[in-house]
Protein backbone atom coordinates (compact mmCIF):
# COMPACT_ATOMS: atom_id res chain seq x y z
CA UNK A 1 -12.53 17.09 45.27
CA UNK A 2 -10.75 17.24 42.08
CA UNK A 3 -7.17 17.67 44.26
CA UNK A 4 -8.38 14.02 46.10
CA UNK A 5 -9.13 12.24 42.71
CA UNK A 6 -5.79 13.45 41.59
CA UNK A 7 -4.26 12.00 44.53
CA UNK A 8 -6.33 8.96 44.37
CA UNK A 9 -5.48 8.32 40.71
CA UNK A 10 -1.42 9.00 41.77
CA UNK A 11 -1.60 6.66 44.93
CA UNK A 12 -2.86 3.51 42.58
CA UNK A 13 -1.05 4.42 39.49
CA UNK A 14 2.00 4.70 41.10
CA UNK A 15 1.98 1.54 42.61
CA UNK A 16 4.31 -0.18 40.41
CA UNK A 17 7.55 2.36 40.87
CA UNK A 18 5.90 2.61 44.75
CA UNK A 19 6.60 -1.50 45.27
CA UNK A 20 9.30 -1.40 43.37
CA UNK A 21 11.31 1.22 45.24
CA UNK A 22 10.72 -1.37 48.72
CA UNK A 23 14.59 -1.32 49.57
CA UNK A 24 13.78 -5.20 50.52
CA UNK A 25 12.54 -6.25 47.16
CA UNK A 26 14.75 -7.85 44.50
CA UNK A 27 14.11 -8.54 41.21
CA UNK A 28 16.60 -11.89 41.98
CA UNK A 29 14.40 -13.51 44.40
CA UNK A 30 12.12 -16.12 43.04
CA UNK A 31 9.93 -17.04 46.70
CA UNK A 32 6.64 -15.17 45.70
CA UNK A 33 5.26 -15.46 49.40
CA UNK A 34 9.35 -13.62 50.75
CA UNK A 35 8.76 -11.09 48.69
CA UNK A 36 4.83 -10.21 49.50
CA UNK A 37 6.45 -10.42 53.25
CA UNK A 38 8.84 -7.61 52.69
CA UNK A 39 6.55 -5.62 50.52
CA UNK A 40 3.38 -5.23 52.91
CA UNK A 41 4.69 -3.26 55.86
CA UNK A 42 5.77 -0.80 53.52
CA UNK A 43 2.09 -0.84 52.01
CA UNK A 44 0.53 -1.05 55.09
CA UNK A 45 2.68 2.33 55.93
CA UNK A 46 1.56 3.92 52.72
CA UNK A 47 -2.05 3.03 53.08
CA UNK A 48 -2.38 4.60 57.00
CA UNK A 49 -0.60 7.55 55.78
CA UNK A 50 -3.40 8.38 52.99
CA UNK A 51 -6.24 7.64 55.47
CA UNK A 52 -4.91 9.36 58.13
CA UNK A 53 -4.77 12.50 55.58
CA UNK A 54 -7.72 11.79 53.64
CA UNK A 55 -10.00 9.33 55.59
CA UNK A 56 -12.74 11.70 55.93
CA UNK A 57 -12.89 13.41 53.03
CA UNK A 58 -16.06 12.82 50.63
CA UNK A 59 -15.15 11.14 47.43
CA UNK A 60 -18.62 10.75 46.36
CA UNK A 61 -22.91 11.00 46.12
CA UNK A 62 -25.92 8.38 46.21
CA UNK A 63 -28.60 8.99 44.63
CA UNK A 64 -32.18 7.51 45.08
CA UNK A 65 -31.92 5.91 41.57
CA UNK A 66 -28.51 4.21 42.75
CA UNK A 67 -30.11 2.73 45.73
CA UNK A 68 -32.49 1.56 43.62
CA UNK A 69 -30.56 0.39 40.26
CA UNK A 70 -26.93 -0.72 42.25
CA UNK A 71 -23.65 0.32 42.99
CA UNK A 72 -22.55 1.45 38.98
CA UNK A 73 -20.93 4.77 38.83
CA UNK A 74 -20.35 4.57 43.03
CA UNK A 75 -17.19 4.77 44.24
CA UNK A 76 -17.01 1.87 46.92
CA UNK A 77 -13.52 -0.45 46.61
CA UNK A 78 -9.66 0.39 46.12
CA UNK A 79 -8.76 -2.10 43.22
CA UNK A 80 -4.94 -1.69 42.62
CA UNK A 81 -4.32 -4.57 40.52
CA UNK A 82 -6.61 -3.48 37.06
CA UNK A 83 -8.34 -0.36 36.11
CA UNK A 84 -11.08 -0.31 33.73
CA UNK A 85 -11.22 2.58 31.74
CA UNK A 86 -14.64 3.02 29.28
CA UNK A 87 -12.65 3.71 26.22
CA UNK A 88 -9.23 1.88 26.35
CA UNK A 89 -10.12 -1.29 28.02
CA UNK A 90 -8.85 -3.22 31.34
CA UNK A 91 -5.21 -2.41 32.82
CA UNK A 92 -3.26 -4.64 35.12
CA UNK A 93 -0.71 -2.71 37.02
CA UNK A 94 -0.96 0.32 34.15
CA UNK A 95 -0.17 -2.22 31.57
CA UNK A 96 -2.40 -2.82 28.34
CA UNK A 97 -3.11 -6.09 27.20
CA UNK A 98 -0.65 -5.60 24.49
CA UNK A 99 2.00 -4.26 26.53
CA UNK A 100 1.57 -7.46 28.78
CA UNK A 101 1.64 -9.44 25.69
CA UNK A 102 4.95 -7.64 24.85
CA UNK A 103 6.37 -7.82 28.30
CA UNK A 104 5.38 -10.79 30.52
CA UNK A 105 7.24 -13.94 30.65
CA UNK A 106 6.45 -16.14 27.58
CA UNK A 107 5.82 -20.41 28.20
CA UNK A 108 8.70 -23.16 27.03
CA UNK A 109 11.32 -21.55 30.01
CA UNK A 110 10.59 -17.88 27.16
CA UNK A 111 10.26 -19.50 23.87
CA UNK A 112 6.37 -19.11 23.91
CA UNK A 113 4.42 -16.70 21.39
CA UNK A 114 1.81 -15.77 24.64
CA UNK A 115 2.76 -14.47 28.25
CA UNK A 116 2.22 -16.84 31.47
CA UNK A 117 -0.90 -16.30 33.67
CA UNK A 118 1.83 -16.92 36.51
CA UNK A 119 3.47 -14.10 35.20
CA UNK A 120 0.55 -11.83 35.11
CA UNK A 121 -0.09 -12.93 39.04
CA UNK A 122 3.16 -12.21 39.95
CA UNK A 123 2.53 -8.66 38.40
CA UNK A 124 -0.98 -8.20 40.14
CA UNK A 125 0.83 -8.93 43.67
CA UNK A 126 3.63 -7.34 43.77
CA UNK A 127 3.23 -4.47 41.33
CA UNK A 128 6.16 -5.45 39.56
CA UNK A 129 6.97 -6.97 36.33
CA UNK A 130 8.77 -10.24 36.97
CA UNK A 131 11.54 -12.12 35.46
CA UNK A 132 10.78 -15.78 33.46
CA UNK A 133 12.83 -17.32 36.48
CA UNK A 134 10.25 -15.62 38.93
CA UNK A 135 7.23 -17.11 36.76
CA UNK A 136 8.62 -20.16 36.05
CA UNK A 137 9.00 -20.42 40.27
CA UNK A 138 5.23 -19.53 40.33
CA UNK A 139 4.44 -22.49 37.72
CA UNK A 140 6.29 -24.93 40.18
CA UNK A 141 4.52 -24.21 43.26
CA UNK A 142 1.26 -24.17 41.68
CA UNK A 143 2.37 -27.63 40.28
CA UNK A 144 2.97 -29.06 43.93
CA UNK A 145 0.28 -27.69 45.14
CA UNK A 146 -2.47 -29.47 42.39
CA UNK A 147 -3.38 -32.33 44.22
CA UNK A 148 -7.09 -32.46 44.52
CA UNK A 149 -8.48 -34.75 48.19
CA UNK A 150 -10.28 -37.65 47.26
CA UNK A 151 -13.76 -36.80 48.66
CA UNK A 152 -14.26 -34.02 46.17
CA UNK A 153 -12.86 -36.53 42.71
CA UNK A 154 -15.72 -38.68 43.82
CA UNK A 155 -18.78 -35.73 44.65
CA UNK A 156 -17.74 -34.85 40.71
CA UNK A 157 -17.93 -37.96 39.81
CA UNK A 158 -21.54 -38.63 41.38
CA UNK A 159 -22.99 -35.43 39.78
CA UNK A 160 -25.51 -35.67 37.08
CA UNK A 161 -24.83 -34.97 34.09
CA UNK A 162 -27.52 -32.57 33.25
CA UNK A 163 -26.17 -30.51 36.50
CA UNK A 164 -24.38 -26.93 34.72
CA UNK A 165 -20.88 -26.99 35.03
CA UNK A 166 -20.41 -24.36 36.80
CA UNK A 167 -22.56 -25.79 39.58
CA UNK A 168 -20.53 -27.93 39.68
CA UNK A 169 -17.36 -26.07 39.72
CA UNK A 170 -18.43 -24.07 42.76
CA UNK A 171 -19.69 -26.94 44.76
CA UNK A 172 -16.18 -28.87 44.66
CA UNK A 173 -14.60 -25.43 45.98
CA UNK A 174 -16.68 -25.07 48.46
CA UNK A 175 -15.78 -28.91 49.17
CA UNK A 176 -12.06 -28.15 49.13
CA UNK A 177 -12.32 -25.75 51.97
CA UNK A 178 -11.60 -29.12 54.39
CA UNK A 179 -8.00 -27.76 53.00
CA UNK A 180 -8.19 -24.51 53.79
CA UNK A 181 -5.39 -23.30 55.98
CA UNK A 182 -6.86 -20.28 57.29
CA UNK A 183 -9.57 -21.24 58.82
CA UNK A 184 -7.98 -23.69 60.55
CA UNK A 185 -5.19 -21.21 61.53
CA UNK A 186 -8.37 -18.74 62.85
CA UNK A 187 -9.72 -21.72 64.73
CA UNK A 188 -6.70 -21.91 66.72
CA UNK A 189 -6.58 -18.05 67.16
CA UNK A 190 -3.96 -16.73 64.51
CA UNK A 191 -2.99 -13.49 65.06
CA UNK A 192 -4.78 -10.54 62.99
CA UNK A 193 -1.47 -9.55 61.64
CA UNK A 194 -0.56 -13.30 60.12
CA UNK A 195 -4.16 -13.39 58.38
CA UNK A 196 -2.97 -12.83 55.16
CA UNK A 197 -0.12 -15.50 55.20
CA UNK A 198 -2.99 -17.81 55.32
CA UNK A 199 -5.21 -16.45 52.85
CA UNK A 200 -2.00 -16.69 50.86
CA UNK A 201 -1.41 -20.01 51.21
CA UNK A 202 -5.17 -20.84 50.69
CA UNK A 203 -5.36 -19.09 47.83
CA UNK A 204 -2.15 -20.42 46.13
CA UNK A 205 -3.47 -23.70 46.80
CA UNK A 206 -6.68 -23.04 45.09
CA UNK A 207 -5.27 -21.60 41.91
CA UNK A 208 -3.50 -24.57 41.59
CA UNK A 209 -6.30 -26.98 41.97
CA UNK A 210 -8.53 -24.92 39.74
CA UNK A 211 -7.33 -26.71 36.36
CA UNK A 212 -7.97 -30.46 37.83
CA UNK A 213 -11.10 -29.26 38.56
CA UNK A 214 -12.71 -27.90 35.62
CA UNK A 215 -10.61 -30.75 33.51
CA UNK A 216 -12.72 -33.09 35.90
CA UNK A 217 -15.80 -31.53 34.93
CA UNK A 218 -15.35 -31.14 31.36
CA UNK A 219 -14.41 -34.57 30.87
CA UNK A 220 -17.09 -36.16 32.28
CA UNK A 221 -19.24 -34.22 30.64
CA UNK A 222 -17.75 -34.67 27.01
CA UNK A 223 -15.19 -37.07 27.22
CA UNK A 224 -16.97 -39.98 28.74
CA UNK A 225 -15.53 -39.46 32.40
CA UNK A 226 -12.10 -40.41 30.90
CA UNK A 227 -9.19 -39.79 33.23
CA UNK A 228 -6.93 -36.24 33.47
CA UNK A 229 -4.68 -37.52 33.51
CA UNK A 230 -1.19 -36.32 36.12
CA UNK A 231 0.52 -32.87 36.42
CA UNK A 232 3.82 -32.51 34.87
CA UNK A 233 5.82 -30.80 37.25
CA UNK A 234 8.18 -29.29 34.52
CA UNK A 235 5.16 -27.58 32.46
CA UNK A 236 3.42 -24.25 33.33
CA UNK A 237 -0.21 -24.21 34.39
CA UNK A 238 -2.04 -23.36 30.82
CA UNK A 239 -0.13 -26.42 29.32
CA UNK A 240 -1.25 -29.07 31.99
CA UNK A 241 -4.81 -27.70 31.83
CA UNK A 242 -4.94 -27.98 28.32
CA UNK A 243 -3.77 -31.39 27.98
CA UNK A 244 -5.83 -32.49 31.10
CA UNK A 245 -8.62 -31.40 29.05
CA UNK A 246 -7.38 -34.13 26.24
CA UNK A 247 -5.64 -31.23 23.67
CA UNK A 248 -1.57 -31.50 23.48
CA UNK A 249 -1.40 -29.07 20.12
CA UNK A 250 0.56 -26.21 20.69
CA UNK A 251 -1.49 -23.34 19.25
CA UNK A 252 -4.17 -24.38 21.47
CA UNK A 253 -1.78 -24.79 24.91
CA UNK A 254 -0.57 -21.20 23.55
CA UNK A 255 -4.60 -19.76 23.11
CA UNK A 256 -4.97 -21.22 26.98
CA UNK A 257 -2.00 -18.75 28.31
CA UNK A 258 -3.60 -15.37 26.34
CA UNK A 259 -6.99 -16.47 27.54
CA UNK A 260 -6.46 -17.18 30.81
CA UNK A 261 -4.00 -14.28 31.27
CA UNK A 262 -6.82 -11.90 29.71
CA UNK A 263 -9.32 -13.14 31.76
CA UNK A 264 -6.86 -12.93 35.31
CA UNK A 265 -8.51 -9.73 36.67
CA UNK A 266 -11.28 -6.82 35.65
CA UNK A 267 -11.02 -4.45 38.31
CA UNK A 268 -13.30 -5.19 41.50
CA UNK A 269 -16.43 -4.16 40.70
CA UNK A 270 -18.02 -6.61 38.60
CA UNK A 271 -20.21 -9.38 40.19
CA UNK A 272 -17.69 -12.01 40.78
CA UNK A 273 -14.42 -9.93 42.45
CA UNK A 274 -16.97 -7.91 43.96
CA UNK A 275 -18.67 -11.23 45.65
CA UNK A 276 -15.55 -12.48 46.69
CA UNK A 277 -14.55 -9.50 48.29
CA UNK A 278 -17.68 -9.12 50.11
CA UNK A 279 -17.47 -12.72 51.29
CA UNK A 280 -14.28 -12.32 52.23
CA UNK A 281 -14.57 -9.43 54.83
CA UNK A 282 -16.81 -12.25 56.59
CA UNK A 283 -13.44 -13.90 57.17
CA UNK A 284 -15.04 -16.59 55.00
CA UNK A 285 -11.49 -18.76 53.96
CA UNK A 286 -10.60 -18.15 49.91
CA UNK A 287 -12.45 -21.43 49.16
CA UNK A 288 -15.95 -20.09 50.97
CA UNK A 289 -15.18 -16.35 49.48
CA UNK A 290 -14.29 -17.64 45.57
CA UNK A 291 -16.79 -19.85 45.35
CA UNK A 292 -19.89 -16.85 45.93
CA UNK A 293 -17.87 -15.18 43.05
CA UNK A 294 -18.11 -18.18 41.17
CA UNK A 295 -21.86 -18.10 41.87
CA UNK A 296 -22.23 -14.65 40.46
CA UNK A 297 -19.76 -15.74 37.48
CA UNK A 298 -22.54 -17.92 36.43
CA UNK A 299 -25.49 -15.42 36.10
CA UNK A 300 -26.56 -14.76 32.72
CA UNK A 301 -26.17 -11.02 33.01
CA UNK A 302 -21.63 -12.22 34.04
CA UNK A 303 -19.68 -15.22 32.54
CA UNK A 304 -22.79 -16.95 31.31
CA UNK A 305 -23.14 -14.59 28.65
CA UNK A 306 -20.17 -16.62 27.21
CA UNK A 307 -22.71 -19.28 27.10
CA UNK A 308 -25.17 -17.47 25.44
CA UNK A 309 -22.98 -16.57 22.20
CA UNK A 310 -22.18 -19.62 21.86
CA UNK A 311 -25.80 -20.61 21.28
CA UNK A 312 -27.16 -17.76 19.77
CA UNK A 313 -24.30 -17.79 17.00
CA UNK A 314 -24.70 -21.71 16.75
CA UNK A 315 -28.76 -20.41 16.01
CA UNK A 316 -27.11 -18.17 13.30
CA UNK A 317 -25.04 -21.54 11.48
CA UNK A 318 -28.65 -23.74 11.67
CA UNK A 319 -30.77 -21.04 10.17
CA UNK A 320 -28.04 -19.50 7.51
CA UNK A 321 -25.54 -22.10 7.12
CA UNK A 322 -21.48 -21.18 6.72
CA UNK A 323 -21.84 -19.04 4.06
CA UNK A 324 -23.81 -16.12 4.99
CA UNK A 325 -22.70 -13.01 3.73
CA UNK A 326 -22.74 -9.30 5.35
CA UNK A 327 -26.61 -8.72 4.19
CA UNK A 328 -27.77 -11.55 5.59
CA UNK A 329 -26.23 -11.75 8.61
CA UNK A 330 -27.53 -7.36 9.08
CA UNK A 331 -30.45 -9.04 8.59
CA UNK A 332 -30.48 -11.61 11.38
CA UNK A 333 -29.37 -9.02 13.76
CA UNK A 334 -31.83 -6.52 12.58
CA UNK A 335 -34.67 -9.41 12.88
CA UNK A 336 -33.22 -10.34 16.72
CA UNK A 337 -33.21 -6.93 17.70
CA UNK A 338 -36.92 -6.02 16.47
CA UNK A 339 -38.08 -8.85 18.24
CA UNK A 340 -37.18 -7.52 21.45
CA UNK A 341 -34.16 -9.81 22.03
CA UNK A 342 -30.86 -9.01 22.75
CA UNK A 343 -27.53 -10.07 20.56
CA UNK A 344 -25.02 -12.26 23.34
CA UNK A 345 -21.56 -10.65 23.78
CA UNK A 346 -22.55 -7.06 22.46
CA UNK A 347 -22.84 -4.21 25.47
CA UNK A 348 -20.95 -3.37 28.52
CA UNK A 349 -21.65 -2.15 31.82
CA UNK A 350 -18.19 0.32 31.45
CA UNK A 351 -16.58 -0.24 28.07
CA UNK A 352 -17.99 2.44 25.24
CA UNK A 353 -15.07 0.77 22.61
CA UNK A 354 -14.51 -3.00 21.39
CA UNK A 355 -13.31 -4.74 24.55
CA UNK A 356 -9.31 -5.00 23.83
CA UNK A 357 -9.71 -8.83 25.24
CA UNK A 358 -11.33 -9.65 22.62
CA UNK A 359 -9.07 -8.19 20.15
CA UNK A 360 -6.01 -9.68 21.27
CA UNK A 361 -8.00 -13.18 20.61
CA UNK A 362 -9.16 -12.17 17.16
CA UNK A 363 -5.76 -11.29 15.74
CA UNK A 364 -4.92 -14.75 17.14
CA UNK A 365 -7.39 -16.59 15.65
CA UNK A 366 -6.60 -14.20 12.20
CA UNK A 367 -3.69 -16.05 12.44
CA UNK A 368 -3.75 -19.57 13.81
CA UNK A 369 -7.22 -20.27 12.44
CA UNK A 370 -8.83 -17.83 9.93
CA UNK A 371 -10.74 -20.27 7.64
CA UNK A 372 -12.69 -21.69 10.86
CA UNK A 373 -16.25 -21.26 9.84
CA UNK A 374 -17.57 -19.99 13.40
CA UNK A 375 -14.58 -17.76 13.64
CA UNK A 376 -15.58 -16.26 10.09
CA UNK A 377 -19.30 -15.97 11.51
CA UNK A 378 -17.80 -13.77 14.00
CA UNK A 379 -15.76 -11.96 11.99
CA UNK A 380 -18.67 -11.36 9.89
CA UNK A 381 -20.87 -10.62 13.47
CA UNK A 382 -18.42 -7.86 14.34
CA UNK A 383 -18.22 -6.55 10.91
CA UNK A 384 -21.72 -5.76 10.37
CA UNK A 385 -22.87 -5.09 14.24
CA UNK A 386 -20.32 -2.15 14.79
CA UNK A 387 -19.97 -0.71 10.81
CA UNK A 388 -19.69 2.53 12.15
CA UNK A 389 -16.70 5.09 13.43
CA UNK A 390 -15.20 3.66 16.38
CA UNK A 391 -16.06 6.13 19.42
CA UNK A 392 -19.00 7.56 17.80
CA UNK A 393 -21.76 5.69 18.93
CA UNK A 394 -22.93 6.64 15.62
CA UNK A 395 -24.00 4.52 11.63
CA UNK A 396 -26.13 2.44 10.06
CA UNK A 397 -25.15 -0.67 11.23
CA UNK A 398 -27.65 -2.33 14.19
CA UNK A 399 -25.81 -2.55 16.74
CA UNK A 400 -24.06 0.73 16.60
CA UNK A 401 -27.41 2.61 16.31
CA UNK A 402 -28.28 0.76 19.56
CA UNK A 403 -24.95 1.88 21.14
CA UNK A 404 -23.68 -1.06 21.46
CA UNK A 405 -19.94 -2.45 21.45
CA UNK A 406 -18.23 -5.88 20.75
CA UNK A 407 -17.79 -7.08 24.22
CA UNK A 408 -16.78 -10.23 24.24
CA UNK A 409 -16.97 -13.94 22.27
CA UNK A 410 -15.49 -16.95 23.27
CA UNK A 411 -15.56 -18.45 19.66
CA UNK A 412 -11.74 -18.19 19.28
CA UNK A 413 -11.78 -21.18 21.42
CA UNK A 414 -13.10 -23.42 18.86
CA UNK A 415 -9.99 -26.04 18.00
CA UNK A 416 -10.06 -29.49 16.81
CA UNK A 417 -13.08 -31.07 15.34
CA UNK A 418 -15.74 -29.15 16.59
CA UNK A 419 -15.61 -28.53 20.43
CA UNK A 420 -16.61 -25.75 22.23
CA UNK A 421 -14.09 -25.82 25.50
CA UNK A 422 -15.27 -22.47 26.84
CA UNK A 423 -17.12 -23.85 29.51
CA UNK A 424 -13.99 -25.78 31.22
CA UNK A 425 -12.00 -22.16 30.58
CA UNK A 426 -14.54 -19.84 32.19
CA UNK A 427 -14.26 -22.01 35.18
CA UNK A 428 -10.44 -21.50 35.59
CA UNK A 429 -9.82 -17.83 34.18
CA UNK A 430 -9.48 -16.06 37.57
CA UNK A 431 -6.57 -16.36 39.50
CA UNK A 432 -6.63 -12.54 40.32
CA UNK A 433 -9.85 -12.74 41.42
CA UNK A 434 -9.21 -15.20 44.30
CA UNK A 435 -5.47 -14.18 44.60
CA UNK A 436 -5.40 -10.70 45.09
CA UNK A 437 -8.65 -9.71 46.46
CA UNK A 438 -8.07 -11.94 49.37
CA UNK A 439 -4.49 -11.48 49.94
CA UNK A 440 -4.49 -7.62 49.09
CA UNK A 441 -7.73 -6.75 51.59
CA UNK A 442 -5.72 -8.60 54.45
CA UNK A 443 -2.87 -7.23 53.49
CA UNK A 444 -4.02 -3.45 55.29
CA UNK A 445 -3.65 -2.33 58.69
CA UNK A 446 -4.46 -4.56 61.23
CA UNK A 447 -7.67 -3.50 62.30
């Protein structure tokens, strides 16, 4: 067992210097779709050798209480493009969040304080780390490829307004599926082996119609149905979603390439990757298969939990005001907890330390926004709800007696006047999710 998990842990570690040793793949080339072409049939090679040697080998028990409480702890998908580790937080490719920060191309052709998302995708693909040409390339064909069909502009504009966002969100990608290349390449009886130049296609095409669509949303929800205004073809994909949402500053265009690069991928077993897996062994098209994670995304217990801090925090400002100091706010946690209620963004299925995504965004807001009062809440929030040795478990504070780490708060994304934009951003945050989970599970031997 322990010689298996060795070799498991070497075959998707290894993936980067693996890819990168493909004697057809060039760190020149700039054609994201040429270079998944020369990459796969060396994968596919790699992946029939290790099942050939290991395919019936046992990598794992279920117990009655797993059948019962769900898959957590059960070994069940390969996910090569992030590991989650309980103590050090989400890797993409074996890079931290702060080497990826370091390392990935940067917006403004490299100028930029934050890496691209593009970049990052690029990364989760091909294993590789790319050049700024080869994520500047990925910011132009995501730009050609924003154009949202008419039919699905008007459904959003005929929702109510009192219908959740996200509802919304997942209906008009279900709707874009009349666009959806693969099924109509199935329909006509595609080849098993071409499958995944279709989901490719489908899925590049989605990514880049996910900004229009959440700016679509969010403005008619808070900006009076005002227009989005067009793509510019010369800007990267965080600074025409920003501005389609109606915000031009550049702190806030550089906040929406950390977020959305953060937010890319978490491994494949949380609700939403996991959904749009399982959809997509159906051979439901990327529109069908993303939208079911989109679904789970919204569940209280996922990406509504962003939600949920929002409000319980805004609960915090009515009852306390601005000022509150460390006592008080121990207090209000102390007072939530005892009444049998939880406090939003604190606990983790996985992580046992303060998730590093939500790090990275605090040391930006330290320094692009410090004197914001709900970013001070927090700030107070995470002082007193984790006052206690990091890795211990252990101290007075409430939250650490309960075991409980800093998971996750959207807050950071407070900027100009006093909106609260998370909603439109927790639409569009995952372009791993429908990227590589559909293009990487077609991307094995033909069955």
């Amino acid at each position: 067992m322990a010689l298996l998990r060795n070799k498991i842990v070497q075959l998707l570690l290894n993936q980067q210097s693996t890819l990168g040793s493909c004697k057809y793949a060039t760190a020149s080339s700039t054609n994201l779709r040429e270079v998944l072409t020369n990459l796969i049939p060396e994968k596919q090679e790699e992946v029939k050798k290790f099942r050939a040697e290991h395919g019936k080998t046992v990598v794992g028990s279920v117990t009655v209480d797993s059948i019962y409480g769900g898959m957590r702890g059960i070994k069940g998908l390969v996910t090569e493009t992030s590991v989650l580790d309980a103590n050090e937080g989400i890797r993409f490719r074996g890079y931290s969040i702060p080497e990826c920060q370091k390392l990935l191309p940067k917006g403004n052709g490299g100028t930029g304080e934050e890496p691209l998302p593009e970049g990052l995708f690029w990364l989760l693909l091909t294993g590789q780390m790319p050049t700024q040409e080869q994520a500047d390339a990925v910011s132009r064909e995501w730009n050609k490829r924003a154009a949202i069909p008419n039919h699905v502009i008007q459904m959003l504009n005929n929702f109510p307004s009192n219908l959740h966002p996200m509802s919304q969100f997942s209906a008009a990608i279900t709707a874009l599926n009349t666009e959806s290349k693969f099924a109509k390449a199935y329909s006509d009886g595609v080849k098993k082996t071409k499958y995944w130049e279709y989901t490719y296609e489908d899925s590049m095409d989605l990514i880049a119609k996910l900004p229009t669509v959440a700016a679509i949303i969010y403005r008619n929800l808070y900006r009076e149905g005002s227009p989005v205004g067009a793509i510019d073809m010369k800007k990267d994909w965080s600074w025409n979603f920003a501005t389609m949402l109606g915000y031009e500053n550049a702190d806030f265009v550089e906040l929406m390439r950390l977020y959305l690069t953060i937010h890319s991928d978490h491994e494949g077993g949380n609700v939403s990757a996991h959904a749009t897996h399982l959809v997509g062994s159906a051979l439901s098209d990327p529109y069908l298969s993303f939208a079911a994670g989109m679904n789970g995304l919204a569940g209280p217990l996922h990406g509504l939990a962003n939600q949920e801090v929002l409000v319980w925090l805004t609960k915090v400002r009515e009852q306390v005001g601005d000022n509150i100091t460390e006592q008080q706010m121990k207090d209000f946690v102390w007072n939530t907890l005892k009444a049998g209620q939880v406090v939003p963004g604190y606990g983790h299925a996985v992580l046992r330390k303060t998730d590093p995504r939500f790090t990275c965004q605090r040391e930006f807001a330290l320094k692009k926004l410090p004197n914001d009062p709900m970013f001070k809440l927090v700030s107070s929030l995470y002082k007193v709800g984790t006052g206690h040795t990091p890795g211990t478990g252990q101290g007075a504070e409430p939250m650490a007696q309960c075991g409980r780490t800093q998971r996750c708060t959207p807050t950071v994304l407070r900027y100009e006047g006093d909106e609260l934009l998370h909603r439109s951003v927790w639409c569009v945050k995952s372009p791993g999710s429908v990227g590589f989970s559909r293009v990487g599970s077609r991307a094995g031997p033909a069955p």
